[in-house]
N, C-alpha and C. Protein backbone atom coordinates (compact mmCIF):
# COMPACT_ATOMS: atom_id res chain seq x y z
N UNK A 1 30.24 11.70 -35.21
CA UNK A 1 30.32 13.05 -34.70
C UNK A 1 31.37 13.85 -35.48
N UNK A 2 30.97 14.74 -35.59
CA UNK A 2 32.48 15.99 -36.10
C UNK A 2 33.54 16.13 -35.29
N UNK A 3 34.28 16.29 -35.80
CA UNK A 3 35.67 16.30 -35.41
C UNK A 3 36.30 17.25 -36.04
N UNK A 4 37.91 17.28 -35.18
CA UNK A 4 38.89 18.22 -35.88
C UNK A 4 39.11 17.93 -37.73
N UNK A 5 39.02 16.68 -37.48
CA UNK A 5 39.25 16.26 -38.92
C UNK A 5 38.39 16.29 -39.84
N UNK A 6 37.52 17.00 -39.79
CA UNK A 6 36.34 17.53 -40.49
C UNK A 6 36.23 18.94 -40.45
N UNK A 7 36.85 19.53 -41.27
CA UNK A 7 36.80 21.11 -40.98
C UNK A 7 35.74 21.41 -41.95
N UNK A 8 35.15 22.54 -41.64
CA UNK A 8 34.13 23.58 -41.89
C UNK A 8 32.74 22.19 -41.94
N UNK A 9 32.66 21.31 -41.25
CA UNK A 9 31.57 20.24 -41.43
C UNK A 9 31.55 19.71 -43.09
N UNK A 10 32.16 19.06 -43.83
CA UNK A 10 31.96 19.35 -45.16
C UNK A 10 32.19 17.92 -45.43
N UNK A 11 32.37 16.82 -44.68
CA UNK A 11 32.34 15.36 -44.84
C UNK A 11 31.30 14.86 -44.27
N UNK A 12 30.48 13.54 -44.37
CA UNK A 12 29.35 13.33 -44.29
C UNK A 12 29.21 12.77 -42.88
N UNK A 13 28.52 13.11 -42.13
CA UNK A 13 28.59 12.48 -40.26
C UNK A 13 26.95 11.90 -40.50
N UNK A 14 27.00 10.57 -40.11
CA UNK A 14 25.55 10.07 -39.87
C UNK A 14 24.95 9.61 -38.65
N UNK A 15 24.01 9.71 -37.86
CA UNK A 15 23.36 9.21 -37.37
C UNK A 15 22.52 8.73 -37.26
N UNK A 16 22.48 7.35 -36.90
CA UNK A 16 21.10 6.47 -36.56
C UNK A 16 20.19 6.44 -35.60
N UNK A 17 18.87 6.91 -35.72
CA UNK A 17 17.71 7.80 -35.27
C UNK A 17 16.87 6.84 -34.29
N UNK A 18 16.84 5.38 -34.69
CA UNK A 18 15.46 4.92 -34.93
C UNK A 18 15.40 4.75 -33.18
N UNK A 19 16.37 4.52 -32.21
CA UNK A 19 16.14 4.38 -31.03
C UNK A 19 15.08 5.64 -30.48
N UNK A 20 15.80 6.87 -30.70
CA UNK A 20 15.10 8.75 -30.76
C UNK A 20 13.19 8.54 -31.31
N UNK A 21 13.42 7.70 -32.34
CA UNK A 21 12.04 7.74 -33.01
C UNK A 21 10.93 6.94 -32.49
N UNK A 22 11.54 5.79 -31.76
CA UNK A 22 10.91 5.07 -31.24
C UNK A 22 10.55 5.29 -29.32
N UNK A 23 11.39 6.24 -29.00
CA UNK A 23 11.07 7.22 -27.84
C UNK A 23 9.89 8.02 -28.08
N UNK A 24 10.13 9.13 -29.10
CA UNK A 24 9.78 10.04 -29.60
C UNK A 24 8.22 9.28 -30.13
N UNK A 25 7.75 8.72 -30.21
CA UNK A 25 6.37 8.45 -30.51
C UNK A 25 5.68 7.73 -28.99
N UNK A 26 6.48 6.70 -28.40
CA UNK A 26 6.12 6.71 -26.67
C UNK A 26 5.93 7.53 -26.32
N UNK A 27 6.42 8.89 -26.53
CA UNK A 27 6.51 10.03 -25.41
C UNK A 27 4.66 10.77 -26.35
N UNK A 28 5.36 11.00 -27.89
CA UNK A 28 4.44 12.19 -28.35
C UNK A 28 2.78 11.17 -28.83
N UNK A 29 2.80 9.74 -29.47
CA UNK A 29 1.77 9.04 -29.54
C UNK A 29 0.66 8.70 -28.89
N UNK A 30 1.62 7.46 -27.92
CA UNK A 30 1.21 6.92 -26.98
C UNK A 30 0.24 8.11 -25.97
N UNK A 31 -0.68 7.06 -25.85
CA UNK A 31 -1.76 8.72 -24.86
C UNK A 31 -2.24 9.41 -25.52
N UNK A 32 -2.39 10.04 -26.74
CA UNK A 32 -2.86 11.14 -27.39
C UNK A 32 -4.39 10.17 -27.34
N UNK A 33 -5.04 11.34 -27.24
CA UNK A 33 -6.79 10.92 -26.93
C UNK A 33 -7.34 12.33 -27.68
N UNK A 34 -8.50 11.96 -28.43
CA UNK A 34 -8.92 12.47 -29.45
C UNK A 34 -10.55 12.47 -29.21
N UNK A 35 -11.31 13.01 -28.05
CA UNK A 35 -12.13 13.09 -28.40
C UNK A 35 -13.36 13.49 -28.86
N UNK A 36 -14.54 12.85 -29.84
CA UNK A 36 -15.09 13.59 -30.99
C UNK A 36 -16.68 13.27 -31.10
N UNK A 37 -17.06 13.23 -31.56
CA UNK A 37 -18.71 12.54 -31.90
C UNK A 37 -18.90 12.10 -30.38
N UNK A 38 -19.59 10.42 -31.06
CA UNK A 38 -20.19 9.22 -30.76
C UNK A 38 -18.49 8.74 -29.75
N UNK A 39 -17.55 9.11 -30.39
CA UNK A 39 -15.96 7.71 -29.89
C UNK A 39 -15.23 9.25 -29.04
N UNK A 40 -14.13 8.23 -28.19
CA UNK A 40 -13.46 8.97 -27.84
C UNK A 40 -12.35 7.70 -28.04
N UNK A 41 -10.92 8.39 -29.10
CA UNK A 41 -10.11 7.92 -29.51
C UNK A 41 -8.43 7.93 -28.38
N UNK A 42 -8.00 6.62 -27.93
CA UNK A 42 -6.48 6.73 -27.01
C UNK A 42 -5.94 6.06 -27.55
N UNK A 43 -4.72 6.36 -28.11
CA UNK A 43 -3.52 5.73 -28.06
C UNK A 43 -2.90 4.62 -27.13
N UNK A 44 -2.69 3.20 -26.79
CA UNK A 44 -2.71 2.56 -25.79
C UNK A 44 -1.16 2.37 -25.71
N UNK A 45 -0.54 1.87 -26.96
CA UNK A 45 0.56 1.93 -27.32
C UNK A 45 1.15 1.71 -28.46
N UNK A 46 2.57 1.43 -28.78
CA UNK A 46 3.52 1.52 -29.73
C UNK A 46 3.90 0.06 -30.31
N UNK A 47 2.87 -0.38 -30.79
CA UNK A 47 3.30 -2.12 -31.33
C UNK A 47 4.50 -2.18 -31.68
N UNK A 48 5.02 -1.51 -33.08
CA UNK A 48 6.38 -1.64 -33.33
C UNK A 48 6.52 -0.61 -33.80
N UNK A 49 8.00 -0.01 -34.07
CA UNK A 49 8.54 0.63 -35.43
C UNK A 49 9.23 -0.01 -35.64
N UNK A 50 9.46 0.06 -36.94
CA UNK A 50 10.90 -0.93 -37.83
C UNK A 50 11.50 0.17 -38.98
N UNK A 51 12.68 0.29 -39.63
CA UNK A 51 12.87 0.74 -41.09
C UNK A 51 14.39 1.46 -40.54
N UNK A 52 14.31 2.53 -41.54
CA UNK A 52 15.59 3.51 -40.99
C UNK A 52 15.14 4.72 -40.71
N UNK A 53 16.23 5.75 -40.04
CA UNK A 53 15.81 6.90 -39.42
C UNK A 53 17.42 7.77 -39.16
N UNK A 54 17.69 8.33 -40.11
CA UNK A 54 19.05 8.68 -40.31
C UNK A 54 19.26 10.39 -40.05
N UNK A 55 19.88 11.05 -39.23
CA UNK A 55 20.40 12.36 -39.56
C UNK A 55 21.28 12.62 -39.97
N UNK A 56 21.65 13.49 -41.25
CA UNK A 56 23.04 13.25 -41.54
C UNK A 56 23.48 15.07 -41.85
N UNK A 57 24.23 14.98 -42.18
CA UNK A 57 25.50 16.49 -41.86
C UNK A 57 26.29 16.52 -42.81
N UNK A 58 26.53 17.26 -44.53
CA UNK A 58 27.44 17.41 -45.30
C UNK A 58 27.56 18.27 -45.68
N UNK A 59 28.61 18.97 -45.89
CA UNK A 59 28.75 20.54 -46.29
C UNK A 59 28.51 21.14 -45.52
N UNK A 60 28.50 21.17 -44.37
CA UNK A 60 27.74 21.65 -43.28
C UNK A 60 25.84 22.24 -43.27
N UNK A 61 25.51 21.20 -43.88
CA UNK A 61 24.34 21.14 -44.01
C UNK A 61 23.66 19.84 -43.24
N UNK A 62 22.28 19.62 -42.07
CA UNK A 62 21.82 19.36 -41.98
C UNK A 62 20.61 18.32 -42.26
N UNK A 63 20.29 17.33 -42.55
CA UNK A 63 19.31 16.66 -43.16
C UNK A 63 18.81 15.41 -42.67
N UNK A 64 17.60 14.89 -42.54
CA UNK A 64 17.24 13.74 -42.12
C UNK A 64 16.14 13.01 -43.12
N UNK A 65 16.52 11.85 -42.83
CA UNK A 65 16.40 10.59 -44.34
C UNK A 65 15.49 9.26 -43.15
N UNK A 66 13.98 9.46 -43.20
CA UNK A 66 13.56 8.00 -42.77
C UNK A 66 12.44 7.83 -43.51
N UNK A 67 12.39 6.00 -43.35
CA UNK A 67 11.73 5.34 -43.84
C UNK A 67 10.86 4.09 -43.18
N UNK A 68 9.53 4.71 -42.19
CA UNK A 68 9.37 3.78 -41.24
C UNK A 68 8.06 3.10 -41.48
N UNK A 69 8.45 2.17 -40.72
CA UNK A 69 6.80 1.21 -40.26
C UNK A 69 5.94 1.53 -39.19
N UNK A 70 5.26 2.11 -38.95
CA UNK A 70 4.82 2.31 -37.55
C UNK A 70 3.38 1.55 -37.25
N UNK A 71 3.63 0.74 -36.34
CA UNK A 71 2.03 -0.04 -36.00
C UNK A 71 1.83 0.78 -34.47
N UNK A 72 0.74 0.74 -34.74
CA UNK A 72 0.17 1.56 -32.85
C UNK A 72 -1.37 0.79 -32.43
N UNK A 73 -1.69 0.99 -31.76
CA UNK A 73 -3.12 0.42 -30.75
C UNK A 73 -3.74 1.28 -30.44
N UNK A 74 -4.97 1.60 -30.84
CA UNK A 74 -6.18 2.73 -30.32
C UNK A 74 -6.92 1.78 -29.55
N UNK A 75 -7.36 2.67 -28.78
CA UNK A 75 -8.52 2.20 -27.73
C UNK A 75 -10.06 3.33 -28.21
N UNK A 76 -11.02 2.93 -28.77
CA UNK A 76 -11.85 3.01 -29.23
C UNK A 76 -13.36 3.20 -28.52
N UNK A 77 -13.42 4.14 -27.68
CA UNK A 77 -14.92 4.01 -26.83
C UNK A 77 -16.10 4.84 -26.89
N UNK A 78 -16.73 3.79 -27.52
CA UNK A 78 -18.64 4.78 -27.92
C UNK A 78 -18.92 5.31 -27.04
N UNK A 79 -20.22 6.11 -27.60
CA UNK A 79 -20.99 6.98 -26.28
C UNK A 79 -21.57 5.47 -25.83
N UNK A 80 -21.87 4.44 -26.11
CA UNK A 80 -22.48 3.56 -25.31
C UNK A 80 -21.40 2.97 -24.07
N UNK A 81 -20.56 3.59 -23.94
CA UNK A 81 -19.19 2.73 -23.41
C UNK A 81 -18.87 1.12 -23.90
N UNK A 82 -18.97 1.19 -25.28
CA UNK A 82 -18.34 0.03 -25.80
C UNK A 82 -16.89 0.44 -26.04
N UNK A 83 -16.28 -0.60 -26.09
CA UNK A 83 -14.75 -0.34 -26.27
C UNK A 83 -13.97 -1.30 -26.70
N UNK A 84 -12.92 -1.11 -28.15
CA UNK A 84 -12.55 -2.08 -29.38
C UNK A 84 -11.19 -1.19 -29.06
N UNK A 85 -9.96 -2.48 -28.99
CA UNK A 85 -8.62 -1.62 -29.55
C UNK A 85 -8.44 -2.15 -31.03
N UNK A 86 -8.07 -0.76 -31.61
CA UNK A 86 -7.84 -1.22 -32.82
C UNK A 86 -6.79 -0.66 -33.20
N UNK A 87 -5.99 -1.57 -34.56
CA UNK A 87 -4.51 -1.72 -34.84
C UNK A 87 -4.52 -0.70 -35.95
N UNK A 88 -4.14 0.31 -36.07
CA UNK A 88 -3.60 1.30 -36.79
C UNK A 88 -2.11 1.22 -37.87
N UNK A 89 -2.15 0.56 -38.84
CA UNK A 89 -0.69 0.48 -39.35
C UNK A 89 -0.34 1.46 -40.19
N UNK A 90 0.82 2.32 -40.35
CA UNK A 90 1.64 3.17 -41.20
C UNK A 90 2.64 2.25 -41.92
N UNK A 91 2.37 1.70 -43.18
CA UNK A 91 3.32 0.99 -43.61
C UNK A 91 4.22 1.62 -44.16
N UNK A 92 4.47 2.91 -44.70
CA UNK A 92 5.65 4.18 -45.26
C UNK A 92 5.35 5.27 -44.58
N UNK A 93 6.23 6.22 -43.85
CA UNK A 93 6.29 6.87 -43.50
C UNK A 93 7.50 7.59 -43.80
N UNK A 94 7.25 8.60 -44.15
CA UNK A 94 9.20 9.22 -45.04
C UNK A 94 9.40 10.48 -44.86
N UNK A 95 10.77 10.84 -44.93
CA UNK A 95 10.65 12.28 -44.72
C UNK A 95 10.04 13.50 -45.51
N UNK A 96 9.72 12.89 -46.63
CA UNK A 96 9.12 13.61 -47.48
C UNK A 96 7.21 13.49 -47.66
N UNK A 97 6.82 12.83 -46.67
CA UNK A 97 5.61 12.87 -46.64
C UNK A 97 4.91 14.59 -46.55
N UNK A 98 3.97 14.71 -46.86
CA UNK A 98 2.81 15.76 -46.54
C UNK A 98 1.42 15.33 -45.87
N UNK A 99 0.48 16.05 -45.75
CA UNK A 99 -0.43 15.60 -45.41
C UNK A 99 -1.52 14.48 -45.76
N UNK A 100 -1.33 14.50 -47.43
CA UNK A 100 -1.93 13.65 -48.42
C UNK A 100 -1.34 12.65 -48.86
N UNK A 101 -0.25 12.47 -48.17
CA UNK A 101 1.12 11.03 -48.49
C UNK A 101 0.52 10.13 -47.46
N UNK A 102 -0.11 10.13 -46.68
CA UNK A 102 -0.34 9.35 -45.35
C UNK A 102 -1.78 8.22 -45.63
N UNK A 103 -1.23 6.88 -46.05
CA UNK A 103 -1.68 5.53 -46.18
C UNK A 103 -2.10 4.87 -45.11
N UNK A 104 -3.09 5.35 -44.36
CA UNK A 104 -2.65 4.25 -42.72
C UNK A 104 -3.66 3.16 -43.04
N UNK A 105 -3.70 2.04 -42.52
CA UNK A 105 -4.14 0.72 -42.67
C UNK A 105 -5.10 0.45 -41.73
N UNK A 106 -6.21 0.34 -41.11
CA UNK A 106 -7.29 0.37 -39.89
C UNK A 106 -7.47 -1.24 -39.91
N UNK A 107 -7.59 -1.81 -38.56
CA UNK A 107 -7.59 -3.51 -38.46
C UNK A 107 -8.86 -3.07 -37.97
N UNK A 108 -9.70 -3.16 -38.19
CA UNK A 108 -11.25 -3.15 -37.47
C UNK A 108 -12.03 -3.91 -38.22
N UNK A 109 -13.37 -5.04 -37.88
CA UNK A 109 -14.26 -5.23 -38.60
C UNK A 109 -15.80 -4.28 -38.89
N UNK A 110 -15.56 -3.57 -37.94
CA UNK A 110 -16.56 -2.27 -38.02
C UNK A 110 -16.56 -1.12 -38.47
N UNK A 111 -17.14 -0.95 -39.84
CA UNK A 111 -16.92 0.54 -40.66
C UNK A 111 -17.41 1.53 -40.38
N UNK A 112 -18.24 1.81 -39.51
CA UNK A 112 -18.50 2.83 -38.40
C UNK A 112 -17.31 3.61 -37.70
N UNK A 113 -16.89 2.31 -36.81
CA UNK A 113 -14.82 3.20 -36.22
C UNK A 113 -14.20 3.05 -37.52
N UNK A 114 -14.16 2.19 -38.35
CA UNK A 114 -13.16 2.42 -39.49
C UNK A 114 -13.28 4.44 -39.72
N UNK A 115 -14.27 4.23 -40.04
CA UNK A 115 -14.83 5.79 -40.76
C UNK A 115 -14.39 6.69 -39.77
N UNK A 116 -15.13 6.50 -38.34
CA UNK A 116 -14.34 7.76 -37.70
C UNK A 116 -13.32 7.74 -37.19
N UNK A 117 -12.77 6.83 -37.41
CA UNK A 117 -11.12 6.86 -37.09
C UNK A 117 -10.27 7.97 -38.21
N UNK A 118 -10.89 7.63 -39.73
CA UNK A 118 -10.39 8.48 -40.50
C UNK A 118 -10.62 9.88 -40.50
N UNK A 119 -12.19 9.73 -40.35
CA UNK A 119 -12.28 11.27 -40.31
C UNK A 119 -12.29 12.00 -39.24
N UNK A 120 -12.29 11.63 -37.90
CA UNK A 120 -11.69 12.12 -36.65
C UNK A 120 -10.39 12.12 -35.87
N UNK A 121 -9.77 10.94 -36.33
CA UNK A 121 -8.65 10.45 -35.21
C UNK A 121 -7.52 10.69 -35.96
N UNK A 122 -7.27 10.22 -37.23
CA UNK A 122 -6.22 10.41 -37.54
C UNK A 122 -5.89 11.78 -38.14
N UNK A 123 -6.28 12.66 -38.51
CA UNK A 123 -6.37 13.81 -39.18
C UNK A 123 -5.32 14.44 -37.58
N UNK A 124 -6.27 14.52 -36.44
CA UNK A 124 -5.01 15.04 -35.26
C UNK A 124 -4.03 14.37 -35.37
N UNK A 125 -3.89 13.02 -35.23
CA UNK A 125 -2.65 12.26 -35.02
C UNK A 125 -1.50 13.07 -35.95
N UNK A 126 -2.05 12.92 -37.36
CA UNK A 126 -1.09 13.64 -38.13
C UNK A 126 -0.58 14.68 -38.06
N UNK A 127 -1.15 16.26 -37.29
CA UNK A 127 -1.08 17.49 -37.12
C UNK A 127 -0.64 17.58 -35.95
N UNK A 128 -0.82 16.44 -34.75
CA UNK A 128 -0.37 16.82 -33.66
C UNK A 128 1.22 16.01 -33.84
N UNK A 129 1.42 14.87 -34.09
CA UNK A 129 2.22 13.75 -33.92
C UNK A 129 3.24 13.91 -35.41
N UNK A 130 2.63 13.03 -36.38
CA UNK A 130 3.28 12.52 -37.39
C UNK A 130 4.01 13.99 -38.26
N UNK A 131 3.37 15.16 -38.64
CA UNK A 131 4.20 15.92 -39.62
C UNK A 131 4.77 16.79 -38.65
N UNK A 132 4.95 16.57 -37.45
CA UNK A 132 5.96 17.07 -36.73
C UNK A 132 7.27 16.99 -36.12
N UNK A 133 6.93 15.15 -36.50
CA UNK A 133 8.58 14.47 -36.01
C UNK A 133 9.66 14.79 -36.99
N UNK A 134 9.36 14.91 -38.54
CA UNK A 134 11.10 15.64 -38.71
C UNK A 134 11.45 16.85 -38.06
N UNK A 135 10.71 17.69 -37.86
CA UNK A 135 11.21 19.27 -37.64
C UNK A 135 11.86 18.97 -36.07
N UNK A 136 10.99 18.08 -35.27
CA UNK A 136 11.57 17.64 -33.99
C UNK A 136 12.80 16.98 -33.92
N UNK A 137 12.83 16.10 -34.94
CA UNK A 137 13.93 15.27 -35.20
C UNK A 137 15.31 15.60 -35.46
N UNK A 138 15.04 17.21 -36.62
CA UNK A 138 16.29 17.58 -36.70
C UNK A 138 16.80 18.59 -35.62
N UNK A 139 15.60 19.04 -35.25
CA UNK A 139 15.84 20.63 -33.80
C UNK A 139 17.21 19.47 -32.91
N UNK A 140 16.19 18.33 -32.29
CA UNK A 140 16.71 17.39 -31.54
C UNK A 140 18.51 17.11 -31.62
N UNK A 141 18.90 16.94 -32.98
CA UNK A 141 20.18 15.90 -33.30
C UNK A 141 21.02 17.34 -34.02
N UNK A 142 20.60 18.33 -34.72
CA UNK A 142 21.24 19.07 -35.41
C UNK A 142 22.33 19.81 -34.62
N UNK A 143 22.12 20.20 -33.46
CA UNK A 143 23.60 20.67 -32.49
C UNK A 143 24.54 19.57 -32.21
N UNK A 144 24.26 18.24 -32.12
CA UNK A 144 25.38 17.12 -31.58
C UNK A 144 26.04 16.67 -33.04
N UNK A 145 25.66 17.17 -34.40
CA UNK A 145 26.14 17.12 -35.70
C UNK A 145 27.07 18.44 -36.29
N UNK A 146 26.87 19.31 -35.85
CA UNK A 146 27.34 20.68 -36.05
C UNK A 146 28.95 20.29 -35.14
N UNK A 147 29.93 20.90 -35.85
CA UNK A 147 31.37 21.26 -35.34
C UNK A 147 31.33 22.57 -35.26
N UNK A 148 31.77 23.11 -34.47
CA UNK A 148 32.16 24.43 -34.07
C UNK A 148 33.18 24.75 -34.95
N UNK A 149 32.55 25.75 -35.96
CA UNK A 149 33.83 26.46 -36.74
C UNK A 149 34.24 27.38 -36.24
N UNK A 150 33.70 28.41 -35.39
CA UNK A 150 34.77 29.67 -34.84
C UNK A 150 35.82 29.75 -34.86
């Protein structure tokens, strides 16, 4: 945290995120239901995250630095009411991703949901969820990093 002994914010204050990040996808992931065609796509839950997830503060500048794993669980149900959970992995996820940086990994033996997972499910995930957690991330942590210069 900043302190007196940090005037005008200009020494480096870090924080470690990944507890925030791993909320922050329970809350914004988990549950997101997507549905499209033939499937209707749910989020069941949050297998793991692992990596780092850093906010940091120098010069009195703002910035956040992660590098995650994210595995999740879809629940997968045809118009026939068949229903497959399937394992979704993000093996890099960074702060510098865009829309076209995003590698996700599909555990399915069926290229049918493989396919519309890509071209239905994850396309929201990303627009609703994934390229939104830095901007959330820093809104979130950027006042408890800031020292009051007045």
């Amino acid at each position: 945290m900043a302190t007196v002994h940090n005037p005008n914010n200009w020494h480096w204050v870090d924080k470690n995120c990944v507890p925030w990040a791993t909320d922050y996808f329970n809350k914004n992931l988990v549950n997101l239901s997507v549905p499209q065609d033939d499937y209707v796509f749910t989020v069941k839950s949050l297998k793991s995250l692992s990596g780092d997830c850093d906010v940091t503060q120098r010069k009195g500048n703002v910035r956040c630095l992660f590098e995650l794993k994210i595995e999740f669980i879809v629940n997968v149900k045809s118009s026939e009411d068949e229903e497959e959970e399937v394992t979704i992995i993000l093996p890099e996820f960074e702060h510098d991703y865009d829309e076209s940086d995003f590698l996700f990994e599909i555990k399915t033996t069926k290229s049918d949901k493989k396919s519309a997972i890509k071209k239905h499910f994850l396309p929201v995930a990303q627009k609703e969820v994934f390229l939104k957690f830095q901007p959330d991330l820093i809104a979130a942590h950027e006042p408890k990093l800031r020292h009051n210069t007045d």
